[in-house]
PDB file of N, CA and C in Angstrom:
ATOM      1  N   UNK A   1      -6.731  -7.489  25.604  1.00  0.00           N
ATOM      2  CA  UNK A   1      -6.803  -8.659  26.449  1.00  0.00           C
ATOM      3  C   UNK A   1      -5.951  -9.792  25.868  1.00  0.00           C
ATOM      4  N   UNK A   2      -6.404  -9.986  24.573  1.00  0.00           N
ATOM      5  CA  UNK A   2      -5.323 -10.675  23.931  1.00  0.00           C
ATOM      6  C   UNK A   2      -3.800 -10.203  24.041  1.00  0.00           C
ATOM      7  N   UNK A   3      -3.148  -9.536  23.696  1.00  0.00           N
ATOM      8  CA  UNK A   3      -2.026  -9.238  24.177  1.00  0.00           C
ATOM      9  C   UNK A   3      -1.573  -9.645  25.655  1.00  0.00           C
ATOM     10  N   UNK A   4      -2.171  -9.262  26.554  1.00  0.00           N
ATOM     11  CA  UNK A   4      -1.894  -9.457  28.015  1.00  0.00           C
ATOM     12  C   UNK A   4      -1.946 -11.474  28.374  1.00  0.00           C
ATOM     13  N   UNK A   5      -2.557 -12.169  27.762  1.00  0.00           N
ATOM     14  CA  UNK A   5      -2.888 -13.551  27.480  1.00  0.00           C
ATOM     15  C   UNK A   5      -1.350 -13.716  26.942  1.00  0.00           C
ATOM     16  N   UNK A   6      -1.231 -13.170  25.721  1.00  0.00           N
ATOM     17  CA  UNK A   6       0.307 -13.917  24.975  1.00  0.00           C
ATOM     18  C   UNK A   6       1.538 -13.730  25.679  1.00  0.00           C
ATOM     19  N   UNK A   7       1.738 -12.072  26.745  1.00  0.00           N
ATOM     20  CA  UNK A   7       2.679 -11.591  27.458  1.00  0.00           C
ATOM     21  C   UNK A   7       2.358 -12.975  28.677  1.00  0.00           C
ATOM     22  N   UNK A   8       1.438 -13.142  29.152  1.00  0.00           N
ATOM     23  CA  UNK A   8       1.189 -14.129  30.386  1.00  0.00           C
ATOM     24  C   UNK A   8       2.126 -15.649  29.821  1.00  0.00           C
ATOM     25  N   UNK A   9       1.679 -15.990  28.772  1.00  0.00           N
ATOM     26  CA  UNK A   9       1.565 -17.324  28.181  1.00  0.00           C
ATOM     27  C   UNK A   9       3.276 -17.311  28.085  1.00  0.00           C
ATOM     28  N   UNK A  10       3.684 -16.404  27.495  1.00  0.00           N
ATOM     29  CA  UNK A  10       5.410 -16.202  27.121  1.00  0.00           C
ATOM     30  C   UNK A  10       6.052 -16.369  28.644  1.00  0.00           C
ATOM     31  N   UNK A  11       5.461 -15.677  29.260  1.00  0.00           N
ATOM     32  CA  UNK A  11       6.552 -15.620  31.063  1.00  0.00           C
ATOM     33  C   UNK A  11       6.442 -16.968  31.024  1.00  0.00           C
ATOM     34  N   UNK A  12       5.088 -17.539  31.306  1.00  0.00           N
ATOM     35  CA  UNK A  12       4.991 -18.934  31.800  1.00  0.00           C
ATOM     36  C   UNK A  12       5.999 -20.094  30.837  1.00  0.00           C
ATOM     37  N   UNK A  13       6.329 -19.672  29.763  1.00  0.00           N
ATOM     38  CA  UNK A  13       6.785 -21.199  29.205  1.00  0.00           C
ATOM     39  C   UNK A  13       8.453 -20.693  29.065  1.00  0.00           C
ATOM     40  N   UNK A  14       8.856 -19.476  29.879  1.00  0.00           N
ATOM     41  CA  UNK A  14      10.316 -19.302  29.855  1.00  0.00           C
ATOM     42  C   UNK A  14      10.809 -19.382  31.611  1.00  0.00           C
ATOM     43  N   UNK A  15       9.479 -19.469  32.164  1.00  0.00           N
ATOM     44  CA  UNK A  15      10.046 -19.831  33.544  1.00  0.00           C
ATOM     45  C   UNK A  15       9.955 -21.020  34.009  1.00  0.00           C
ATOM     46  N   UNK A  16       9.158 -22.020  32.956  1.00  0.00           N
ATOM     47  CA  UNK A  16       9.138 -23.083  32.802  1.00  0.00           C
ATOM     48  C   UNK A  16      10.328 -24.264  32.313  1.00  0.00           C
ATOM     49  N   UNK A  17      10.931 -23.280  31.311  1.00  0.00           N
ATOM     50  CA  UNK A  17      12.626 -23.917  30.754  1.00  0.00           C
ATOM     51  C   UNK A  17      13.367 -23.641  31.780  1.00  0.00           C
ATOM     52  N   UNK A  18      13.544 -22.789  32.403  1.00  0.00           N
ATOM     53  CA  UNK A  18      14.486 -22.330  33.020  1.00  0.00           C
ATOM     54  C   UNK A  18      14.264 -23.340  33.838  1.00  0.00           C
ATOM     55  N   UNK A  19      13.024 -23.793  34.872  1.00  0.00           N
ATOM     56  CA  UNK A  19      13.293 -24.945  35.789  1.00  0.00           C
ATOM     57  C   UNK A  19      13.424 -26.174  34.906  1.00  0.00           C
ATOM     58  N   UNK A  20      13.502 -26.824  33.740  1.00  0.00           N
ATOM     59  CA  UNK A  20      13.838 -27.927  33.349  1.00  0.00           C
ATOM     60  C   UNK A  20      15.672 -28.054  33.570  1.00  0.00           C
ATOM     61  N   UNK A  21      15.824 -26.976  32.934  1.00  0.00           N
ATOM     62  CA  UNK A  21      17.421 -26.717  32.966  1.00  0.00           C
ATOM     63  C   UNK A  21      17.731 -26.671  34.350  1.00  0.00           C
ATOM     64  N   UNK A  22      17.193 -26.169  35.510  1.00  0.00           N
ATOM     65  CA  UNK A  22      17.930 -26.510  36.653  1.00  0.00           C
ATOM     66  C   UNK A  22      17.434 -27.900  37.266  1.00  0.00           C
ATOM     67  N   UNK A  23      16.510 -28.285  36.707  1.00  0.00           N
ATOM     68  CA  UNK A  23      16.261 -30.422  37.232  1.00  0.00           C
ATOM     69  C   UNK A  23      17.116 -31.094  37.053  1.00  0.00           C
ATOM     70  N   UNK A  24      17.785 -30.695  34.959  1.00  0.00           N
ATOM     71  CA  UNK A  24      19.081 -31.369  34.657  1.00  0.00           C
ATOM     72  C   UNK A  24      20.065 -31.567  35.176  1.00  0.00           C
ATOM     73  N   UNK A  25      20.374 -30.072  35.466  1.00  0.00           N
ATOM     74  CA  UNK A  25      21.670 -29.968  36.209  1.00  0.00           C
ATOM     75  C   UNK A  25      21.538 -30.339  37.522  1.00  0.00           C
ATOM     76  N   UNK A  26      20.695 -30.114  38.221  1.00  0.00           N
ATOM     77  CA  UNK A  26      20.488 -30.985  39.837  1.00  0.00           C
ATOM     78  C   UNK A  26      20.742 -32.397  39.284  1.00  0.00           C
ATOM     79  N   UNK A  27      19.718 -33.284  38.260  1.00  0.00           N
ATOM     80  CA  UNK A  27      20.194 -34.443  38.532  1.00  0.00           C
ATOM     81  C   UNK A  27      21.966 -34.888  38.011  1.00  0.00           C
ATOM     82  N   UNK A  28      22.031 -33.650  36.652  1.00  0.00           N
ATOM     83  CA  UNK A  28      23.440 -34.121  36.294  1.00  0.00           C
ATOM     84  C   UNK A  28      24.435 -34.551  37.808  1.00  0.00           C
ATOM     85  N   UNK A  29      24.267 -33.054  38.390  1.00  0.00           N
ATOM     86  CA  UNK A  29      25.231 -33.039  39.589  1.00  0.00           C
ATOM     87  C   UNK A  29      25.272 -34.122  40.684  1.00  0.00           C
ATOM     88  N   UNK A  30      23.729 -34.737  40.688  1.00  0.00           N
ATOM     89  CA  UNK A  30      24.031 -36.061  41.540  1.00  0.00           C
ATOM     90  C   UNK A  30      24.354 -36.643  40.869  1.00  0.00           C
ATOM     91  N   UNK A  31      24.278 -37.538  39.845  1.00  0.00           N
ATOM     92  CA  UNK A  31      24.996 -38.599  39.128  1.00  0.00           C
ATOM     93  C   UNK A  31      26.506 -38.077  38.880  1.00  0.00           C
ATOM     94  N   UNK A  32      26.670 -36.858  39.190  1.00  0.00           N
ATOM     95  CA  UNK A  32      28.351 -36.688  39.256  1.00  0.00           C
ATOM     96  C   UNK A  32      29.321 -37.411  40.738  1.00  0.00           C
ATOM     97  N   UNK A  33      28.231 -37.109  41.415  1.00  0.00           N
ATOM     98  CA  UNK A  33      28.468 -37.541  43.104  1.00  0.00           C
ATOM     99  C   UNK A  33      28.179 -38.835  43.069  1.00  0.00           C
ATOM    100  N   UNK A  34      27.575 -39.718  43.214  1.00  0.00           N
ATOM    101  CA  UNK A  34      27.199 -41.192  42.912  1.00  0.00           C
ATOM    102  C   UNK A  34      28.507 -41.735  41.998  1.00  0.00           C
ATOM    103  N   UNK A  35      28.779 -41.068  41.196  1.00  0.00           N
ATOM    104  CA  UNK A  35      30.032 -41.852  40.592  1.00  0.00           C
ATOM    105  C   UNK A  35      31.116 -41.717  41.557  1.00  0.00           C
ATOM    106  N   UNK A  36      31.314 -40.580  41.425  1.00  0.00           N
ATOM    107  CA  UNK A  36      32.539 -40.120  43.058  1.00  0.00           C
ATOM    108  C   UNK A  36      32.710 -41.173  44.003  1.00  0.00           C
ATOM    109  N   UNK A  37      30.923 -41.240  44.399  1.00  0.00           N
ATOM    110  CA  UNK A  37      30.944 -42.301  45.706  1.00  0.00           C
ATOM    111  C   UNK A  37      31.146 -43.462  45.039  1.00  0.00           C
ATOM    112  N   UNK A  38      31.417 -43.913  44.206  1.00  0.00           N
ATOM    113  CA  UNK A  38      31.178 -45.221  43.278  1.00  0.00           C
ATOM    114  C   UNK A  38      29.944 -46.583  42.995  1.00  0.00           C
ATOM    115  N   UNK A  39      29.268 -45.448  43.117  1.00  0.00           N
ATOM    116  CA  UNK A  39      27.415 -45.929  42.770  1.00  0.00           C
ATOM    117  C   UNK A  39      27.139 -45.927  41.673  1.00  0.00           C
ATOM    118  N   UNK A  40      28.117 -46.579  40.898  1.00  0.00           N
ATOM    119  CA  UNK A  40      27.788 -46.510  38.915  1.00  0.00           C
ATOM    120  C   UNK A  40      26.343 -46.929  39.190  1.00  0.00           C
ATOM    121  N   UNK A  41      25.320 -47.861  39.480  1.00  0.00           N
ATOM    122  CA  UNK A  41      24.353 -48.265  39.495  1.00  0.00           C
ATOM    123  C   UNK A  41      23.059 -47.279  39.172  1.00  0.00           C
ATOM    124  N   UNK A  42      23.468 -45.935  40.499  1.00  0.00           N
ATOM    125  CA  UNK A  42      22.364 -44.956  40.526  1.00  0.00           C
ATOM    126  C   UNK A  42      23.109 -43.991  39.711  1.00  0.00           C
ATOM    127  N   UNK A  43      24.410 -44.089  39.735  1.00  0.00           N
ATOM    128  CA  UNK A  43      24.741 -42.674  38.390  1.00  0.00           C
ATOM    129  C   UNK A  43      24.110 -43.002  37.404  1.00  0.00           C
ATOM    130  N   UNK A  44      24.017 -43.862  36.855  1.00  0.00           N
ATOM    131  CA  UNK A  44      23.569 -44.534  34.952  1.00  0.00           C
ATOM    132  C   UNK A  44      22.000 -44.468  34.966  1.00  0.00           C
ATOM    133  N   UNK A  45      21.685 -44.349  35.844  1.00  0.00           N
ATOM    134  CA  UNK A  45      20.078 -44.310  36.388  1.00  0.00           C
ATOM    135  C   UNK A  45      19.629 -42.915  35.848  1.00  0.00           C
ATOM    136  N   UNK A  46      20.178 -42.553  36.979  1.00  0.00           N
ATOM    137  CA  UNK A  46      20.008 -40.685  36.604  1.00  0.00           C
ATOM    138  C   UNK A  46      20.384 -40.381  35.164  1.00  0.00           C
ATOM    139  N   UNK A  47      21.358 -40.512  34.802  1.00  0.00           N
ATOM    140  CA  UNK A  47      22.222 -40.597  33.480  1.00  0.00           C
ATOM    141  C   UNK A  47      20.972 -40.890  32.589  1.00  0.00           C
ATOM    142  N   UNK A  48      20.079 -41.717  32.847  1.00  0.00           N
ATOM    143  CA  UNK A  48      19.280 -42.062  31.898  1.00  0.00           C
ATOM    144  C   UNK A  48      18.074 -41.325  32.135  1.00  0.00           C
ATOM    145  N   UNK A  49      17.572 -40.743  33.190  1.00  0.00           N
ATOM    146  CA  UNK A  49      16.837 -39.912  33.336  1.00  0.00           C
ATOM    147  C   UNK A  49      17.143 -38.644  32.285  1.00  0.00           C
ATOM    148  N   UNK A  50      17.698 -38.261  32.871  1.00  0.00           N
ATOM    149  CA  UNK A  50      18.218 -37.015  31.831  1.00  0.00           C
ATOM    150  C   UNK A  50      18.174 -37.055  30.691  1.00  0.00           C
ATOM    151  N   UNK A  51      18.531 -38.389  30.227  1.00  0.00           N
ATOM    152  CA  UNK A  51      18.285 -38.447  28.429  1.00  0.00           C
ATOM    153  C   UNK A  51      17.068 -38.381  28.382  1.00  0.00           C
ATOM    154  N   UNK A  52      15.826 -39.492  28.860  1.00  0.00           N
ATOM    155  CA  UNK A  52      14.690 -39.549  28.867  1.00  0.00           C
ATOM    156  C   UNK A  52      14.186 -37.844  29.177  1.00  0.00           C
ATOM    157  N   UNK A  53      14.374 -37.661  30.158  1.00  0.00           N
ATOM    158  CA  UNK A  53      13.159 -36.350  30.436  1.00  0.00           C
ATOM    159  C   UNK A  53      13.495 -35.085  29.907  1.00  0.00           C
ATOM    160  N   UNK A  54      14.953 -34.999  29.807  1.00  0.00           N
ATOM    161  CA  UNK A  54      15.673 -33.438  29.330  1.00  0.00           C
ATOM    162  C   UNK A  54      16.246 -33.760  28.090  1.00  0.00           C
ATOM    163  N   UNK A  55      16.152 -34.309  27.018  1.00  0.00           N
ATOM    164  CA  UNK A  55      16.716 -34.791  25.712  1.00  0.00           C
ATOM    165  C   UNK A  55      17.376 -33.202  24.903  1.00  0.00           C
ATOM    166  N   UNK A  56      16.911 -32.028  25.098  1.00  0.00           N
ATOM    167  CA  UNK A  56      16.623 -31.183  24.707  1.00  0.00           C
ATOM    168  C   UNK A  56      17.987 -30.372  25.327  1.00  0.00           C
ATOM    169  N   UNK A  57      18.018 -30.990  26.513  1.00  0.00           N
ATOM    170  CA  UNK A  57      18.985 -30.350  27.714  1.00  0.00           C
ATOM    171  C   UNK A  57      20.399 -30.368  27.200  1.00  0.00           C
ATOM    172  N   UNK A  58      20.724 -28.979  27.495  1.00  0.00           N
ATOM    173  CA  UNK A  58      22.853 -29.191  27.091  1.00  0.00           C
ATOM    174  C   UNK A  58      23.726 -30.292  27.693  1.00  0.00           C
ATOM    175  N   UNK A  59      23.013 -30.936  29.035  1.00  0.00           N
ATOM    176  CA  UNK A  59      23.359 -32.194  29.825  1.00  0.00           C
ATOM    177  C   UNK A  59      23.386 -33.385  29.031  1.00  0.00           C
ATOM    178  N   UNK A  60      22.363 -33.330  28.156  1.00  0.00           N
ATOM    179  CA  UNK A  60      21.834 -34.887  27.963  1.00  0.00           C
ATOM    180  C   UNK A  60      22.925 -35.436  26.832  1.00  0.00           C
ATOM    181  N   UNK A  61      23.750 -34.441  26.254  1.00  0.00           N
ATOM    182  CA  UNK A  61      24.946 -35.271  25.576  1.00  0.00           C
ATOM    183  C   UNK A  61      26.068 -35.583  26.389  1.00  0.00           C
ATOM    184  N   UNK A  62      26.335 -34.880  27.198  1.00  0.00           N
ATOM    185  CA  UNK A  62      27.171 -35.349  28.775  1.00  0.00           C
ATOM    186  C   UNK A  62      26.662 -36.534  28.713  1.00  0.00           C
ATOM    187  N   UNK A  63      25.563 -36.491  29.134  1.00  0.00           N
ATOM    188  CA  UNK A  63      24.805 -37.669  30.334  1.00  0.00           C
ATOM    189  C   UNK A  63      25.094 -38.801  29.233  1.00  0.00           C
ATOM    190  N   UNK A  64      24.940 -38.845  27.918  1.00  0.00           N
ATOM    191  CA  UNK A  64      24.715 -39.940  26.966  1.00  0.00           C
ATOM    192  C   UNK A  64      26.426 -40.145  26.824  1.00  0.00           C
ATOM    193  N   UNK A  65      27.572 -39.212  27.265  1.00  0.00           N
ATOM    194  CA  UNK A  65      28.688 -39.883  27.403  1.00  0.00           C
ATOM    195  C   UNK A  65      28.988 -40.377  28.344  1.00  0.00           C
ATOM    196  N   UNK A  66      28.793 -39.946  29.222  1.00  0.00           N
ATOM    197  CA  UNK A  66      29.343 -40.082  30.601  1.00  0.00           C
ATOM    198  C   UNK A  66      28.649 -41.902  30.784  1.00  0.00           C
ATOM    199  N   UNK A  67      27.261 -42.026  30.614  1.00  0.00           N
ATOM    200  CA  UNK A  67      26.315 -43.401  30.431  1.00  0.00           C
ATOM    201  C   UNK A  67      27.087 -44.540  29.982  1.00  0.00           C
ATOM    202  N   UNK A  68      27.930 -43.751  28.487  1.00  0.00           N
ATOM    203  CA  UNK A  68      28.558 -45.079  27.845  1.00  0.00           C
ATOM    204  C   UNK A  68      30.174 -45.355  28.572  1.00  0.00           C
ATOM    205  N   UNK A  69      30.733 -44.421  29.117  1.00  0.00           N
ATOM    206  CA  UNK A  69      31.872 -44.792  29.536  1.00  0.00           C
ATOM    207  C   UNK A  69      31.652 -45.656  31.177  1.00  0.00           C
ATOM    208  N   UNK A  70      30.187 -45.500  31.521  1.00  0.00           N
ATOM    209  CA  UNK A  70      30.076 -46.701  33.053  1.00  0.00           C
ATOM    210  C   UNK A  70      29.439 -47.794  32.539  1.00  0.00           C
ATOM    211  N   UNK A  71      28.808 -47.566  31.210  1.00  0.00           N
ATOM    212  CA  UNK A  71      28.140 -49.313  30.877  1.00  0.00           C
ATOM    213  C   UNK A  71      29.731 -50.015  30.305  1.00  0.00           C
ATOM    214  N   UNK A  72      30.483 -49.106  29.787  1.00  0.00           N
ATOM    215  CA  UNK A  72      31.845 -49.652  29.159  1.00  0.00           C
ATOM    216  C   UNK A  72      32.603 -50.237  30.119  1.00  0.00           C
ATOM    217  N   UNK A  73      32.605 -49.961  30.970  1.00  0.00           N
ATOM    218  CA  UNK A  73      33.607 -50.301  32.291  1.00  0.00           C
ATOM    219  C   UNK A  73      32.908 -51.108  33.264  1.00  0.00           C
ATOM    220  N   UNK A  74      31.759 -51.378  33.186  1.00  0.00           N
ATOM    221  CA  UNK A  74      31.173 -52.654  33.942  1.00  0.00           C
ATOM    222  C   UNK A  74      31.547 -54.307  33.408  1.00  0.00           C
TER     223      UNK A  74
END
């Protein structure tokens, strides 16, 4: 029973990353579009989301550049 508990517990916290990693990248990808449209306002927003909630995320050093080159240019 134990075994079947740890096999349960393992699915759950790798199908669990897997949707953090696609939140990132959903929000990366709007704050890619928002800049496009030239909404630095809500890109840097998101931008900061991502640091905050996905710190962990392959995004969030993007996001922490991409952040400083629209606070730089305001």
């Amino acid at each position: 029973m134990r075994f079947i508990a740890t096999i349960a517990l393992a699915a759950l916290l790798l199908a669990s990353a897997g949707c953090t990693s696609d939140k990132s990248k959903e929000l990366f990808d709007t704050a890619q579009f928002e800049e496009k449209q030239n909404n630095k306002e809500h890109a840097i927003k998101l931008y900061e989301e991502i640091i905050s909630k996905y710190p962990q995320s392959p995004l969030a050093k993007q996001a922490e550049e991409r952040l400083a080159a629209l606070k730089g240019s305001k």
